[in-house]
PDB file of N, CA and C in Angstrom:
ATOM      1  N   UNK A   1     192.328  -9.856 264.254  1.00  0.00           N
ATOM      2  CA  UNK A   1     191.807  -8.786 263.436  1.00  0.00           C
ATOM      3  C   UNK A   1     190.593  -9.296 262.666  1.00  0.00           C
ATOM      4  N   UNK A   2     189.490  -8.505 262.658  1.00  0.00           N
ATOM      5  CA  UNK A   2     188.448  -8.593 261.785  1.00  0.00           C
ATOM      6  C   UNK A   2     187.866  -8.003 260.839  1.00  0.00           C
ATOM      7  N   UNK A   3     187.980  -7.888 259.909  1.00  0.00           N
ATOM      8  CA  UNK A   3     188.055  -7.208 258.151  1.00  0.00           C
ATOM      9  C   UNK A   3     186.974  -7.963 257.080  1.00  0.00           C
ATOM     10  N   UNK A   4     185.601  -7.787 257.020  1.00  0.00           N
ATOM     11  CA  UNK A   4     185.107  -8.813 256.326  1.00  0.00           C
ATOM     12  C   UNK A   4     184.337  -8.015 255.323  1.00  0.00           C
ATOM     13  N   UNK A   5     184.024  -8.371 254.357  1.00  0.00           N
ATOM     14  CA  UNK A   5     183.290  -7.862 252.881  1.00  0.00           C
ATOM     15  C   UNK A   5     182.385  -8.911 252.902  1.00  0.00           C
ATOM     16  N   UNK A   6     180.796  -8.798 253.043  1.00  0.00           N
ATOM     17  CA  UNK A   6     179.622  -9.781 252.874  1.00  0.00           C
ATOM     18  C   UNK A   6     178.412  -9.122 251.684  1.00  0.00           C
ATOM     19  N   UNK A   7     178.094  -9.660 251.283  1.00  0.00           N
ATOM     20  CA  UNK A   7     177.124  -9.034 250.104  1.00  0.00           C
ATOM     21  C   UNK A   7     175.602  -9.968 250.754  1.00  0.00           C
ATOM     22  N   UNK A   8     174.616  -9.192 250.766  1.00  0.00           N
ATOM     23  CA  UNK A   8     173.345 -10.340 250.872  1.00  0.00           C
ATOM     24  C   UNK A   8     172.694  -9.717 249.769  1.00  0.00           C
ATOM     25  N   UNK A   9     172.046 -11.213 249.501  1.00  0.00           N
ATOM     26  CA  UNK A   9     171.447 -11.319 247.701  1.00  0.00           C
ATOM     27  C   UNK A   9     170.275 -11.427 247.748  1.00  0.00           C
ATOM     28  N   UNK A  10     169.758 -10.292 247.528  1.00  0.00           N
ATOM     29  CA  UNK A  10     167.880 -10.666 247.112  1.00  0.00           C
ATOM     30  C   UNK A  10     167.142 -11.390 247.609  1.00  0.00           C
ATOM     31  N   UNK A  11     167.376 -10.835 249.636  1.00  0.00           N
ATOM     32  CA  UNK A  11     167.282 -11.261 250.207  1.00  0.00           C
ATOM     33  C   UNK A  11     167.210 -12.933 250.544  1.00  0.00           C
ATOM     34  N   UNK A  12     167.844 -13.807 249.981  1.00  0.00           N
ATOM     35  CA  UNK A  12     167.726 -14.653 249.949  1.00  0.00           C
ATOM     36  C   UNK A  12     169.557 -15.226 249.655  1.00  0.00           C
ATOM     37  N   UNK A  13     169.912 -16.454 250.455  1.00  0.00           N
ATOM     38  CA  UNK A  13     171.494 -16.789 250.279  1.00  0.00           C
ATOM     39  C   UNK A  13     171.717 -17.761 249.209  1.00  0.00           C
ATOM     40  N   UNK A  14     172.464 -16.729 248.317  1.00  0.00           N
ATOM     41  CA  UNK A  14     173.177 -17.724 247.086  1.00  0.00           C
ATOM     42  C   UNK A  14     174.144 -16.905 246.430  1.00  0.00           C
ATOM     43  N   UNK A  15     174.433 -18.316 245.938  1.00  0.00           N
ATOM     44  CA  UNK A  15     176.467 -17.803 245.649  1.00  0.00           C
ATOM     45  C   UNK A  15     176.683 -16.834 244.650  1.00  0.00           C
ATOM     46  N   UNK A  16     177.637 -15.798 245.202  1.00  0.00           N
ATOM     47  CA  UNK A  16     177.651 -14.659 243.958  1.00  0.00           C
ATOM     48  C   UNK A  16     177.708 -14.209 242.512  1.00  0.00           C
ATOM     49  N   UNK A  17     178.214 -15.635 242.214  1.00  0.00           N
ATOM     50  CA  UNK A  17     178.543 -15.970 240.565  1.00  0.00           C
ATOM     51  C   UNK A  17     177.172 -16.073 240.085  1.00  0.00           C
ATOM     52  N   UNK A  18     176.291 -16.036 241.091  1.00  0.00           N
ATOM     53  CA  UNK A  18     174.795 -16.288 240.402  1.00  0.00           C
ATOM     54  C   UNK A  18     173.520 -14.916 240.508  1.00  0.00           C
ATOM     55  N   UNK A  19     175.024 -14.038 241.224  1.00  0.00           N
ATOM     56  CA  UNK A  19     173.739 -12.432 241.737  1.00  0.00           C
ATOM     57  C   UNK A  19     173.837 -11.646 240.738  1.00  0.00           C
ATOM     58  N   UNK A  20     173.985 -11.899 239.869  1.00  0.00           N
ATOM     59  CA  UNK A  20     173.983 -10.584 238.833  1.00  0.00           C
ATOM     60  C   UNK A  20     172.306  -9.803 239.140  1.00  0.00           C
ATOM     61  N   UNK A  21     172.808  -8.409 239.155  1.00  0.00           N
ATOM     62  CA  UNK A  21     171.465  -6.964 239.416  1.00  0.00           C
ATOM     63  C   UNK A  21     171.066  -7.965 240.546  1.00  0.00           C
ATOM     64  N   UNK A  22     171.067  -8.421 241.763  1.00  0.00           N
ATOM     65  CA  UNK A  22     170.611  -8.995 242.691  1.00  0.00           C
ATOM     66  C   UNK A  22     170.728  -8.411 243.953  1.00  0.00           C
ATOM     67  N   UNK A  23     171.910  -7.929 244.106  1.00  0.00           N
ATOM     68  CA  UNK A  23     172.866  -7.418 245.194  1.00  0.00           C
ATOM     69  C   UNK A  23     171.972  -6.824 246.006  1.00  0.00           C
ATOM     70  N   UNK A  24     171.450  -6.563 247.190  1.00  0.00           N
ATOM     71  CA  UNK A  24     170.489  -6.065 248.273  1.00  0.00           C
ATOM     72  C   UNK A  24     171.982  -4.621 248.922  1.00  0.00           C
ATOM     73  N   UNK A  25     172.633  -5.721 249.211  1.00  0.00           N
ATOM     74  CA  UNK A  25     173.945  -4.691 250.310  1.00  0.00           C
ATOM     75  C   UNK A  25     174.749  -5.340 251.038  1.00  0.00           C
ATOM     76  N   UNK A  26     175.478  -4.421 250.920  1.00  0.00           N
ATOM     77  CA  UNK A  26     176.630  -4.768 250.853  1.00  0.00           C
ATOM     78  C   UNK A  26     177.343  -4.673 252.295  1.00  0.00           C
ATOM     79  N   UNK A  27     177.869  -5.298 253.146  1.00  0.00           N
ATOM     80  CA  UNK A  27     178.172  -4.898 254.574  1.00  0.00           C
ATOM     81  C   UNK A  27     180.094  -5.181 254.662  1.00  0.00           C
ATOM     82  N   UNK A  28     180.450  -4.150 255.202  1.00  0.00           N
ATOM     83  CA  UNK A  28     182.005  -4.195 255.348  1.00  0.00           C
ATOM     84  C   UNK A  28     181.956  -3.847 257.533  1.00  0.00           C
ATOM     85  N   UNK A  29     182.223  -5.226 257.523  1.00  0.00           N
ATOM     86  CA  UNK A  29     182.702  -5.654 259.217  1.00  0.00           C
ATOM     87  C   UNK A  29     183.813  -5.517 259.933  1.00  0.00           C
ATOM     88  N   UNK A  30     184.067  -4.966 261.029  1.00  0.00           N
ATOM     89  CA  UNK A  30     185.421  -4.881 261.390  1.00  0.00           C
ATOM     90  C   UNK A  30     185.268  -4.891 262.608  1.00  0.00           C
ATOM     91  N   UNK A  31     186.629  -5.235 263.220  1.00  0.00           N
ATOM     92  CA  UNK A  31     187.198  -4.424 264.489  1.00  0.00           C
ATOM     93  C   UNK A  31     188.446  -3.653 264.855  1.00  0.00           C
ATOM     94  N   UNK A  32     188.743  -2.979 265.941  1.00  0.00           N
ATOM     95  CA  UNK A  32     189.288  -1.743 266.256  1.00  0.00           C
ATOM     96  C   UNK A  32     190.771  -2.000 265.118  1.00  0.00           C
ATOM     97  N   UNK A  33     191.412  -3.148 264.808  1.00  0.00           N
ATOM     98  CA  UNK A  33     192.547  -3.381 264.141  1.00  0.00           C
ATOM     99  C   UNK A  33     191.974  -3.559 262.556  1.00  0.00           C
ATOM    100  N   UNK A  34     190.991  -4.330 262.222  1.00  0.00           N
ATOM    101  CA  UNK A  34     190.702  -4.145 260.825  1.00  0.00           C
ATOM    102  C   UNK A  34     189.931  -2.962 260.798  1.00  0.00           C
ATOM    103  N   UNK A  35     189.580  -2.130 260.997  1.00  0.00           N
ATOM    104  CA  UNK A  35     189.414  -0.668 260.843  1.00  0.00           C
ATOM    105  C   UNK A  35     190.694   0.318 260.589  1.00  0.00           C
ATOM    106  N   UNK A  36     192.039   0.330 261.416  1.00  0.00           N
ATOM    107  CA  UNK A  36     193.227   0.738 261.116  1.00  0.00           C
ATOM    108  C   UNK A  36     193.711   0.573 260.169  1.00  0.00           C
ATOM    109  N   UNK A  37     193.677  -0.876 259.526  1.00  0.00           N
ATOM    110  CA  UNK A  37     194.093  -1.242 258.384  1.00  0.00           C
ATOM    111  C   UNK A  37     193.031  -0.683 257.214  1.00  0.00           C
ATOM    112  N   UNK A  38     192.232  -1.181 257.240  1.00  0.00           N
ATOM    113  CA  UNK A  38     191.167  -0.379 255.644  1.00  0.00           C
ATOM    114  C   UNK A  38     191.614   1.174 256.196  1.00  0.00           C
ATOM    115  N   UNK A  39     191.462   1.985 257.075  1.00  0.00           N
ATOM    116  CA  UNK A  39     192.014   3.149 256.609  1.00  0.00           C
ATOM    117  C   UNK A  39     193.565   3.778 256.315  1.00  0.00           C
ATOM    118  N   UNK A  40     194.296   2.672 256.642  1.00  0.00           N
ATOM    119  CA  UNK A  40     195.639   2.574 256.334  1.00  0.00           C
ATOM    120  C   UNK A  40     195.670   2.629 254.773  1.00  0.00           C
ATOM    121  N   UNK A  41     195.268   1.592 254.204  1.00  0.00           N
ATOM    122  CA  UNK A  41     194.903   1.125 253.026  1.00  0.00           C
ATOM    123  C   UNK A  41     194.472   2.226 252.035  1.00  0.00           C
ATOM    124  N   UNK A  42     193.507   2.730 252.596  1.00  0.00           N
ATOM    125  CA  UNK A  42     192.378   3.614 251.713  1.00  0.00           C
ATOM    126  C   UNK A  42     193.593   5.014 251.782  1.00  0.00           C
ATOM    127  N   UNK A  43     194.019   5.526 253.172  1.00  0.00           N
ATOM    128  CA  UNK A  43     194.775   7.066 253.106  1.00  0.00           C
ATOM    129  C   UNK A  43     196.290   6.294 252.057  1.00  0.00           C
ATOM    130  N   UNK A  44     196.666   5.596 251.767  1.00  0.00           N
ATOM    131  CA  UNK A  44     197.962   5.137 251.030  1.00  0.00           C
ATOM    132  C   UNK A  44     197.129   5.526 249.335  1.00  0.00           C
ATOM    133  N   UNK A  45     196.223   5.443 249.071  1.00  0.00           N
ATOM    134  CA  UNK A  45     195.604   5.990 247.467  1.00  0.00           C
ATOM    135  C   UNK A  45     195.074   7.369 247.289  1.00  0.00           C
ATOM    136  N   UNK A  46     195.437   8.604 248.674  1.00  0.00           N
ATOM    137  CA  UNK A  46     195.357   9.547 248.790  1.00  0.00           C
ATOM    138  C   UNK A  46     196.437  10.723 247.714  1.00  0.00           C
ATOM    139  N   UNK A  47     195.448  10.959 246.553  1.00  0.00           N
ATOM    140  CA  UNK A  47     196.389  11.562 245.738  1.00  0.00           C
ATOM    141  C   UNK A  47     197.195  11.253 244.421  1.00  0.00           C
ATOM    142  N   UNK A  48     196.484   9.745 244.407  1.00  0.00           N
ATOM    143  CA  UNK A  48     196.925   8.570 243.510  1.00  0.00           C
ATOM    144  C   UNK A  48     196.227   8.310 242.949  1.00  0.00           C
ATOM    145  N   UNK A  49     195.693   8.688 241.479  1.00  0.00           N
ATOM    146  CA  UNK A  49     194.690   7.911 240.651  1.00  0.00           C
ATOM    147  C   UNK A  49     195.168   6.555 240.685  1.00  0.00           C
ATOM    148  N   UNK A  50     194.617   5.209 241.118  1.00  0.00           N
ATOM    149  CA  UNK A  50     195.463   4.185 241.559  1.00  0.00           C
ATOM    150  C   UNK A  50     194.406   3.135 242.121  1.00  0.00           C
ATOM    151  N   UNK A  51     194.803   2.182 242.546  1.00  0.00           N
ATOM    152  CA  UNK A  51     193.408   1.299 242.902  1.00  0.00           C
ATOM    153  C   UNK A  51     194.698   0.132 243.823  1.00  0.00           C
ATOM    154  N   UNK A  52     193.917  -0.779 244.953  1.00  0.00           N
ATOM    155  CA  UNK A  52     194.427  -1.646 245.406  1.00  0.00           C
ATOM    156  C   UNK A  52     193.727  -2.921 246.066  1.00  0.00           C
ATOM    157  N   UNK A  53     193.818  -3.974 245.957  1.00  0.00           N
ATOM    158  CA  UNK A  53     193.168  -4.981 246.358  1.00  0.00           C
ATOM    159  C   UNK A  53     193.141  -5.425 247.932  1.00  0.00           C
ATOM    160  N   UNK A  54     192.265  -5.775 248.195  1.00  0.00           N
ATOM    161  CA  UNK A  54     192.324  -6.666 249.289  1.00  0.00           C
ATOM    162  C   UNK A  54     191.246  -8.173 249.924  1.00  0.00           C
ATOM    163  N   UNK A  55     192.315  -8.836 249.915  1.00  0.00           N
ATOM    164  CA  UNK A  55     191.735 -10.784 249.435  1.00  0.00           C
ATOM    165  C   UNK A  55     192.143 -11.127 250.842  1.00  0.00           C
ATOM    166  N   UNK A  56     190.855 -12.120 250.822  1.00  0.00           N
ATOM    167  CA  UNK A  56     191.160 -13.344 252.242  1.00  0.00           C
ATOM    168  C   UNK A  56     192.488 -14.231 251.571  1.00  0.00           C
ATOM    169  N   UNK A  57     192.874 -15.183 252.692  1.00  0.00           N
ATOM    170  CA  UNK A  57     193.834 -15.690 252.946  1.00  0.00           C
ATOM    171  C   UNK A  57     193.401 -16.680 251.710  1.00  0.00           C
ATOM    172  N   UNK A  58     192.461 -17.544 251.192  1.00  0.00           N
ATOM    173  CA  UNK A  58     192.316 -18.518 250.193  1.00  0.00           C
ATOM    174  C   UNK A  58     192.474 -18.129 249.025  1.00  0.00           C
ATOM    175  N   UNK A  59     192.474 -16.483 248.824  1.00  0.00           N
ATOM    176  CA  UNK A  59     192.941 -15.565 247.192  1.00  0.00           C
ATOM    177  C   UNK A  59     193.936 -15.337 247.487  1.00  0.00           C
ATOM    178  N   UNK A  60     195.067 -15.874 248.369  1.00  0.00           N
ATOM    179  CA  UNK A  60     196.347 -15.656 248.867  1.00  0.00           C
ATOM    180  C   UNK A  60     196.546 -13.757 249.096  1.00  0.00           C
ATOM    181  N   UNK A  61     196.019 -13.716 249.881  1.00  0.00           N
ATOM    182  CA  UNK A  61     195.834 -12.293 250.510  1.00  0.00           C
ATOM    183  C   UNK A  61     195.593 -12.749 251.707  1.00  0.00           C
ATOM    184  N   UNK A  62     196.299 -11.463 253.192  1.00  0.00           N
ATOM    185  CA  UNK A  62     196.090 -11.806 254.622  1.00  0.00           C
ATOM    186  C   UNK A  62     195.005 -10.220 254.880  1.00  0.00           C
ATOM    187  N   UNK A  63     194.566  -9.554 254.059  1.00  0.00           N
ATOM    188  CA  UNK A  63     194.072  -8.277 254.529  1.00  0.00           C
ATOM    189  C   UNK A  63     192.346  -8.717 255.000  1.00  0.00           C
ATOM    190  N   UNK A  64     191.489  -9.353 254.222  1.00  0.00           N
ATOM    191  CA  UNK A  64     190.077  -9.644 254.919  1.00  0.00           C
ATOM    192  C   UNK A  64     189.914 -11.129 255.471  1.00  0.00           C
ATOM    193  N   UNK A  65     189.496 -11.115 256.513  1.00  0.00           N
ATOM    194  CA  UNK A  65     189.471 -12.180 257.450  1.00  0.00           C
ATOM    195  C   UNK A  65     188.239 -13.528 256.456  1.00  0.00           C
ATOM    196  N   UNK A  66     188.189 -14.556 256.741  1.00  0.00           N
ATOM    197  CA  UNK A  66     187.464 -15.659 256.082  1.00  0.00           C
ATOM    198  C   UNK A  66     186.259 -15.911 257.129  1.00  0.00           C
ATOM    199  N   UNK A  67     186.376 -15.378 258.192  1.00  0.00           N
ATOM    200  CA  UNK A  67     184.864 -15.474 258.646  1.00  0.00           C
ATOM    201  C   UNK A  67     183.905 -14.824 258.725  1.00  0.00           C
ATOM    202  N   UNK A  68     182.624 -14.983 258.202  1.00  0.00           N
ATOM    203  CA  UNK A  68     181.779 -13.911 257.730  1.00  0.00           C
ATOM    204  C   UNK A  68     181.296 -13.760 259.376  1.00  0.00           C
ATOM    205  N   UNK A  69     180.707 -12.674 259.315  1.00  0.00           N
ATOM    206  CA  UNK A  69     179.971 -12.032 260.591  1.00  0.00           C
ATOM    207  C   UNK A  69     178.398 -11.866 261.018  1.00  0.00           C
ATOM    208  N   UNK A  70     178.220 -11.546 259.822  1.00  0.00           N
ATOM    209  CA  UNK A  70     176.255 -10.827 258.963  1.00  0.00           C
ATOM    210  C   UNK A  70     175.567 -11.883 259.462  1.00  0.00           C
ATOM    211  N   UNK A  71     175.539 -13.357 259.509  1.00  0.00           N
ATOM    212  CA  UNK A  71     175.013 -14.339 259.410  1.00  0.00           C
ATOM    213  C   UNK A  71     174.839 -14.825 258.095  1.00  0.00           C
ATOM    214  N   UNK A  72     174.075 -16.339 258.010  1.00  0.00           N
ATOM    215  CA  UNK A  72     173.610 -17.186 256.807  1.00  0.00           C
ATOM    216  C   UNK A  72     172.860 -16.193 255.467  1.00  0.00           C
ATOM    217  N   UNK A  73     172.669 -15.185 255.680  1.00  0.00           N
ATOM    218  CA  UNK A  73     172.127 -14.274 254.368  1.00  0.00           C
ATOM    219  C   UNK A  73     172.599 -13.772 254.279  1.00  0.00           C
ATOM    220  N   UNK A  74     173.988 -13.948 254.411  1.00  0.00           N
ATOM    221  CA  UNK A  74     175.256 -12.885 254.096  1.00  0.00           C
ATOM    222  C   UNK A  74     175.956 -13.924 252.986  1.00  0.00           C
ATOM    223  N   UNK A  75     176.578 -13.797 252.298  1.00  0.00           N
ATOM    224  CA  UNK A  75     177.834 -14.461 251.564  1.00  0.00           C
ATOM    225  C   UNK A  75     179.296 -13.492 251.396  1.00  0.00           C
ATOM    226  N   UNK A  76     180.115 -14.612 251.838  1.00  0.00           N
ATOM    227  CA  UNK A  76     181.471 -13.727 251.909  1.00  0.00           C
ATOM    228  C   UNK A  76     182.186 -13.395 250.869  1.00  0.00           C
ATOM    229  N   UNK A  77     182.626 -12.080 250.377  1.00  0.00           N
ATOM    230  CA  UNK A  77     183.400 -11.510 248.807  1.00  0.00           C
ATOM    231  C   UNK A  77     185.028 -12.077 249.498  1.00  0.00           C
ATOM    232  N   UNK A  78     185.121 -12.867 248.864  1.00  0.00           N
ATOM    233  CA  UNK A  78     187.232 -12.873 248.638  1.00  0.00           C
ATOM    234  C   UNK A  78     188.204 -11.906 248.162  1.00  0.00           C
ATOM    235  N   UNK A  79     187.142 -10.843 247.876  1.00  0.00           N
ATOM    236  CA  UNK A  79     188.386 -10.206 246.768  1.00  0.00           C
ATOM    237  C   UNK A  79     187.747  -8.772 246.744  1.00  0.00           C
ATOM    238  N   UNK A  80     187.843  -7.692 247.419  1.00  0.00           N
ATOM    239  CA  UNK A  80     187.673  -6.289 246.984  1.00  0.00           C
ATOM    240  C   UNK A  80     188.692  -5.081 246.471  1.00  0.00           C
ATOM    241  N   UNK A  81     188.237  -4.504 245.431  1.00  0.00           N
ATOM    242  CA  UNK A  81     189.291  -3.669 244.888  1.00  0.00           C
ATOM    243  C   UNK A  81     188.373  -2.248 244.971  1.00  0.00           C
ATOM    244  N   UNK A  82     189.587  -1.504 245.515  1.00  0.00           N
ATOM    245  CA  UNK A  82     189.149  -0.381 245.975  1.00  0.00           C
ATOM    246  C   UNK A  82     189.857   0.991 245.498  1.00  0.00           C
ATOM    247  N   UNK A  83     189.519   1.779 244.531  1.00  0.00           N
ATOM    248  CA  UNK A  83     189.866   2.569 242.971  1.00  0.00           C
ATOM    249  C   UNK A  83     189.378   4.077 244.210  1.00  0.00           C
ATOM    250  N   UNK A  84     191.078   4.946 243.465  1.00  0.00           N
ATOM    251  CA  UNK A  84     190.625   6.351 243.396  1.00  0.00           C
ATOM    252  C   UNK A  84     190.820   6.260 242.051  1.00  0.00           C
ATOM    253  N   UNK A  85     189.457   7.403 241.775  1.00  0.00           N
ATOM    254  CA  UNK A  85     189.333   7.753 240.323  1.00  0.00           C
ATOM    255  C   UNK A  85     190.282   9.197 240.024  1.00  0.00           C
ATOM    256  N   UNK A  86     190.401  10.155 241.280  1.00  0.00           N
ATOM    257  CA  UNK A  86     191.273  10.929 240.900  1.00  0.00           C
ATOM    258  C   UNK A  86     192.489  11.076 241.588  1.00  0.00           C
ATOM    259  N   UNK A  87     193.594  11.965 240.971  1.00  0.00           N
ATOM    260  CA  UNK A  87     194.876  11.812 241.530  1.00  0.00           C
ATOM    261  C   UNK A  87     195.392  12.873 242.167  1.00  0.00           C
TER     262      UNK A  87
END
């Protein structure tokens, strides 16, 4: 399965703790099984003011994969939380 969250920074690669207002865009990668799952994920907060995480395996989470995809001007997010605002 492939599930990845990459951010590239002002056009240029460096580590996120250092992108503040930097952020260019943001790319969410998948295939046919990590696609099932983020919409698994996402229809389960259907109706739920509610929010839920999803972390690579090193934030002790198995939902986004640890290999980035984008290439070297990509940097990989560990950790996305993903909020309905209404219920």
């Amino acid at each position: 399965m492939i599930l990845t969250v990459e951010v590239k920074i002002d056009g240029e690669f460096q580590k996120i703790e250092h992108a503040k207002g930097l952020v260019d865009e943001v790319a969410i990668s998948f295939d046919e099984k990590g696609l099932e799952l983020l919409l698994e994920k996402i229809s389960s907060l259907k109706g739920k003011k509610d929010h839920l995480h999803l972390m690579t395996p090193s934030w002790a989470g198995d939902e986004l994969t640890e290999e980035g995809q984008e290439g070297e001007k990509y940097t990989l997010v560990n950790h996305l939380r993903i909020v309905n605002l209404e219920g």
